[in-house]
Protein backbone atom coordinates (compact mmCIF):
# COMPACT_ATOMS: atom_id res chain seq x y z
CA UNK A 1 0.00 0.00 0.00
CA UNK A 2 1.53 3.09 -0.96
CA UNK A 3 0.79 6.34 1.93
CA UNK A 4 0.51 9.79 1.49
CA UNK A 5 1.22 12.17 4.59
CA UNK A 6 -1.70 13.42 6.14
CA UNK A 7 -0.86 15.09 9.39
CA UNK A 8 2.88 16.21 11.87
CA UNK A 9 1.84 16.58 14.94
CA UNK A 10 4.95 17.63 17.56
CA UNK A 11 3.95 17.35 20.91
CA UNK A 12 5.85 19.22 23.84
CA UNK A 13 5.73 17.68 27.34
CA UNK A 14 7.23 14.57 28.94
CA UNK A 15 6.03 11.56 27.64
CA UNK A 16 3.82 9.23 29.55
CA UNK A 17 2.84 5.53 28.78
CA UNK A 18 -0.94 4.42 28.96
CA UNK A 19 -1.53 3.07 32.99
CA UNK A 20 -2.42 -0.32 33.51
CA UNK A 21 -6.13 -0.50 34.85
CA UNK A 22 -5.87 -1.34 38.56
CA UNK A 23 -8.47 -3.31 40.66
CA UNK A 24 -9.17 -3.28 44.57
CA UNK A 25 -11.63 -5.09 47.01
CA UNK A 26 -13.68 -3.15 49.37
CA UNK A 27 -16.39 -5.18 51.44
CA UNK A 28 -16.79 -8.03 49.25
CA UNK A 29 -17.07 -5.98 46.25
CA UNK A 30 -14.33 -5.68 43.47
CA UNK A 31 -13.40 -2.11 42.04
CA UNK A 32 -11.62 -1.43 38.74
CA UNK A 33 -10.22 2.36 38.04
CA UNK A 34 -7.65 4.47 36.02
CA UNK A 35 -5.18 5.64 37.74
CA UNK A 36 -4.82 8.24 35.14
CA UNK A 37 -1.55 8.97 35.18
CA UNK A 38 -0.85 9.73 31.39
CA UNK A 39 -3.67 12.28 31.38
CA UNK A 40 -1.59 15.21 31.34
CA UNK A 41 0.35 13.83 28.62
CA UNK A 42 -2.75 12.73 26.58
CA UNK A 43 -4.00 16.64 27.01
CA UNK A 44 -0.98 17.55 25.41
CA UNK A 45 -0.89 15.51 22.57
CA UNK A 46 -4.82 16.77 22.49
CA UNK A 47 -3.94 20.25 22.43
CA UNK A 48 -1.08 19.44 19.36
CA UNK A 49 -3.30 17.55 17.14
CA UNK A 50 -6.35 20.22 17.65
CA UNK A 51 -5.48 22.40 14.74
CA UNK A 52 -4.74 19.12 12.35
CA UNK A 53 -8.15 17.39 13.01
CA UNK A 54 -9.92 16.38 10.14
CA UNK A 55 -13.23 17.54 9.26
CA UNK A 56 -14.86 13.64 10.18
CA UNK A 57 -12.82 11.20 12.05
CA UNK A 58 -10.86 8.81 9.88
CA UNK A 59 -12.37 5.69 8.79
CA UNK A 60 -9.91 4.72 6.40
CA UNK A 61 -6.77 2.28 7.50
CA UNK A 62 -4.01 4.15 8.72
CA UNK A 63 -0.60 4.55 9.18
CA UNK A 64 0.91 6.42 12.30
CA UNK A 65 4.65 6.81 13.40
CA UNK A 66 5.82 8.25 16.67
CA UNK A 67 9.12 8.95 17.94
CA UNK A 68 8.85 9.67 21.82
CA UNK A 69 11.56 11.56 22.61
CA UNK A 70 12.48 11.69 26.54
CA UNK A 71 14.51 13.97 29.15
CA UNK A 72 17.81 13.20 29.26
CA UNK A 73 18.94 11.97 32.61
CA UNK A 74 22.06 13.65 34.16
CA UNK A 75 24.11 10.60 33.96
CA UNK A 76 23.95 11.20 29.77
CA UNK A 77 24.87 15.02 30.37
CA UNK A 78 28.16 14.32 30.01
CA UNK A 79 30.74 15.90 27.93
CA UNK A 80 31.86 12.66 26.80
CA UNK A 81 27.92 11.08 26.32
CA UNK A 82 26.93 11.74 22.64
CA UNK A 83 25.15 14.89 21.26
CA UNK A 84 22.37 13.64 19.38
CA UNK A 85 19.57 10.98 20.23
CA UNK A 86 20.39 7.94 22.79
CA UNK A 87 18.12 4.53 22.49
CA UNK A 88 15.88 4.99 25.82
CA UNK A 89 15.68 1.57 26.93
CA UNK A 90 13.71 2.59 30.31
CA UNK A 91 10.35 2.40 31.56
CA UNK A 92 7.69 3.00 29.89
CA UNK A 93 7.29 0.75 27.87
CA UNK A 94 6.96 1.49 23.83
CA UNK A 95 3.63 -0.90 23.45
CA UNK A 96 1.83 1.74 26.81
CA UNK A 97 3.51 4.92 25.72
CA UNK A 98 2.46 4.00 22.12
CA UNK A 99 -1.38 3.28 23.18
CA UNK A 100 -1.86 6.56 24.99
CA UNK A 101 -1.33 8.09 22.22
CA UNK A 102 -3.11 5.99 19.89
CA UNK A 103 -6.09 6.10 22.57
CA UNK A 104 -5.94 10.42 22.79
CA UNK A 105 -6.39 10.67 18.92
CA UNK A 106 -9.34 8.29 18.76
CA UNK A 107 -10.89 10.09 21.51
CA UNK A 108 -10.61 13.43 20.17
CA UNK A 109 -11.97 12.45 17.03
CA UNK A 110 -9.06 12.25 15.03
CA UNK A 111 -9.96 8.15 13.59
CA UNK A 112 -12.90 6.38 14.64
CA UNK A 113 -10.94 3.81 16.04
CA UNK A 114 -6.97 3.03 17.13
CA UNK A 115 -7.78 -0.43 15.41
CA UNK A 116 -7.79 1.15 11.99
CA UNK A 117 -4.10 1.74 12.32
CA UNK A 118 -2.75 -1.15 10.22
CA UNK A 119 1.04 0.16 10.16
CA UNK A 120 3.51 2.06 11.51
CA UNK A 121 6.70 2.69 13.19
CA UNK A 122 7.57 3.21 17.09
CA UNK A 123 10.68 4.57 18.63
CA UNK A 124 11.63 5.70 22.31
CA UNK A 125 14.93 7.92 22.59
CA UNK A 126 16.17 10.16 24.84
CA UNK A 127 16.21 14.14 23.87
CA UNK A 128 19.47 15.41 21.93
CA UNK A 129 21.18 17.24 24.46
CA UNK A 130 20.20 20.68 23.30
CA UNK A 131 16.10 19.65 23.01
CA UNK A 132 13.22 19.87 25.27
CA UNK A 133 10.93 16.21 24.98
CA UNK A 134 8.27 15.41 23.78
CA UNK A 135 6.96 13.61 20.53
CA UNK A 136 6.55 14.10 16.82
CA UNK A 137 3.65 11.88 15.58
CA UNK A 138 2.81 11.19 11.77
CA UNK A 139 -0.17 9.90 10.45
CA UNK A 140 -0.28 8.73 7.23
CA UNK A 141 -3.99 7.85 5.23
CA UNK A 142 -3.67 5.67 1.84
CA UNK A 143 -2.73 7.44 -1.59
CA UNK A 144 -5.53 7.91 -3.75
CA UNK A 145 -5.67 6.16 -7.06
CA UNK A 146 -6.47 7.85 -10.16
């Protein structure tokens, strides 16, 4: 399938993966919540894909890739630590930090559902040492065919 760029949406903030739902027993009953701690980040990516909402959500299949790029910690501050973009092989994982962002675009309206996304690329890195983090997120639709 060949794609044609639809939408760049950079994102500022520190990137958050999606929380695991979390379950509790109180007097014989059993309680499942949120804990919601990737809804700051999810508002962010919200308030970065506002102005590049289509008029209706996406029903077509889709291609999104995201880069995640993280705050460097000191230990890579170095003089001798390299420049440019460093692997980030740390928590959060790339499948949860990938599906709350995947789960803010369907929810603003952006594709009907995260399940239309048929391809697509993921990477986690830590900022280059002059950058603040954040994400840049690509969505791709298919290329029409004349």
């Amino acid at each position: 399938m060949n794609w044609e760029l639809h939408s760049v949406i950079e994102v500022s903030g520190d990137p958050k993966g999606q929380p695991r739902p979390r379950a509790f027993s109180r007097g014989g009953h059993v309680r499942v919540f949120d804990s919601g701690t990737a809804e700051g980040w999810k508002a962010q990516i919200a308030l970065a894909a506002r102005d590049h909402l289509p008029a209706a959500p996406l029903a077509c299949p889709v291609r999104v890739d995201v880069e995640f790029y993280f705050r460097r910690p000191q230990r890579l501050m170095k003089k001798s630590s390299p420049a440019g973009h460093i692997p980030h092989t740390a928590r959060p994982d790339i499948d949860n930090c990938y599906k709350a962002a995947a789960d803010c675009l369907t929810q603003i309206g952006f594709f009907q559902d995260d399940a239309l996304v048929v391809e697509g690329t993921i990477r986690k890195r830590y900022t280059r040492i002059d950058s603040a983090p954040g994400a840049l997120i690509e969505i791709y639709t298919p290329e029409e065919v004349s």
